[in-house]
Protein backbone atom coordinates (compact mmCIF):
# COMPACT_ATOMS: atom_id res chain seq x y z
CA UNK A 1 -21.80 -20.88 -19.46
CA UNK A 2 -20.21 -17.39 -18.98
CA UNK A 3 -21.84 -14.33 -17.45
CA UNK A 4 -21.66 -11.16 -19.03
CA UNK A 5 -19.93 -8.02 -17.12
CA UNK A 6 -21.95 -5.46 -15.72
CA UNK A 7 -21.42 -2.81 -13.04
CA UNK A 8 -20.65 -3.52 -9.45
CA UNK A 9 -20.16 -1.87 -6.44
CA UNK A 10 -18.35 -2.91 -3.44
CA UNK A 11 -18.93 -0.27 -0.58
CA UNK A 12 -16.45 -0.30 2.48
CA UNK A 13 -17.63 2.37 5.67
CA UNK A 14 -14.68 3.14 8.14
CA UNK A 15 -14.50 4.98 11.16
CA UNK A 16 -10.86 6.97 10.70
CA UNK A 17 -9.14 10.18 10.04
CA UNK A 18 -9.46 11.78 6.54
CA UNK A 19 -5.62 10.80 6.32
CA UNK A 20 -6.30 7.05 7.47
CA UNK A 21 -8.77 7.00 4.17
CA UNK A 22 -7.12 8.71 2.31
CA UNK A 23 -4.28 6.06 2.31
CA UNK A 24 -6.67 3.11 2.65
CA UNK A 25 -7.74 4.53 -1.02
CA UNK A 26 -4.13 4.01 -2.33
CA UNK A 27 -4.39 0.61 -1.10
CA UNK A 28 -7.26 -0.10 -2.54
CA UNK A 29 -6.65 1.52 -6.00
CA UNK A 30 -2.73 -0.21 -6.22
CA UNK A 31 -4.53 -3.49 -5.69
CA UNK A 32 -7.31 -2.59 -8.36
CA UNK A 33 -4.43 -1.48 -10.73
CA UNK A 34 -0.40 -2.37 -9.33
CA UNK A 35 0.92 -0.75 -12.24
CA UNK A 36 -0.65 3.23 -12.12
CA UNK A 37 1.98 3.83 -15.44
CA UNK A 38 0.37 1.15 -17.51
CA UNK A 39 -0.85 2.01 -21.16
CA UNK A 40 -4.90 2.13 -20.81
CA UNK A 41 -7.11 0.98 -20.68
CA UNK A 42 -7.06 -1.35 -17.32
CA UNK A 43 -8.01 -4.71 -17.92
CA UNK A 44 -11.01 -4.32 -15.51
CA UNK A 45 -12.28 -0.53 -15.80
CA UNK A 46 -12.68 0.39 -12.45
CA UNK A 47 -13.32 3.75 -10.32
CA UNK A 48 -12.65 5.14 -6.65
CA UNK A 49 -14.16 7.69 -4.57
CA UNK A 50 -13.62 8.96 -0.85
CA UNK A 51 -16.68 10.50 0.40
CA UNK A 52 -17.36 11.83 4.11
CA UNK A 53 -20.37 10.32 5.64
CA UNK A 54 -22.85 13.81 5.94
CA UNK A 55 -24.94 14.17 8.88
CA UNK A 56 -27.85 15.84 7.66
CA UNK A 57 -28.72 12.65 5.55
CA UNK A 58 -28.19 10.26 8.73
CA UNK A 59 -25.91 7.68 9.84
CA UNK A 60 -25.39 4.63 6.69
CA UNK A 61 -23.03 2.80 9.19
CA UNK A 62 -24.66 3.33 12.82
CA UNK A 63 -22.77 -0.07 13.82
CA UNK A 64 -19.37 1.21 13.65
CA UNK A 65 -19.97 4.86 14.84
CA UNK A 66 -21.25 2.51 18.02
CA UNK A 67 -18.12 0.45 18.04
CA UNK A 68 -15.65 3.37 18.06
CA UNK A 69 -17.20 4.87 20.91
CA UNK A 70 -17.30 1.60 22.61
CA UNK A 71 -13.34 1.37 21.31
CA UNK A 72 -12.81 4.69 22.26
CA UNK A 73 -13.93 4.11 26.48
CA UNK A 74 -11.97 1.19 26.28
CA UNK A 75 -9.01 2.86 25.25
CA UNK A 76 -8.92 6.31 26.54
């Protein structure tokens, strides 16, 4: 029995620098597509975005703002 494709989403919070994500992304898309030169389509559509966590709509990942202050007294 095979399942039919649909959307997913795989959503990954980190607590960096905008240049830390930014190449995090890269990884992320070269592993999604190894070949960026490729004739389209990929063989598994896919999509990537980098979005800043705003305050004004609250914290989505309170655990890890915790843990990098908790990293951060550790390691001053």
């Amino acid at each position: 029995m095979s399942e039919e494709a649909s959307i997913w989403e795989i959503r990954l919070g980190m607590h960096t620098t905008r240049r830390q994500a930014e190449e995090i992304r890269e990884r992320i898309a070269r592993m999604l597509c190894p070949d960026p030169g490729h004739t389209p389509p990929c063989p598994i559509p896919w999509s990537i975005s980098l979005l800043q966590e705003d305050p004004e709509d609250g914290e989505a990942y309170p655990e890890l703002t915790e843990q990098a202050r908790l990293e951060g007294e550790r390691n001053p």
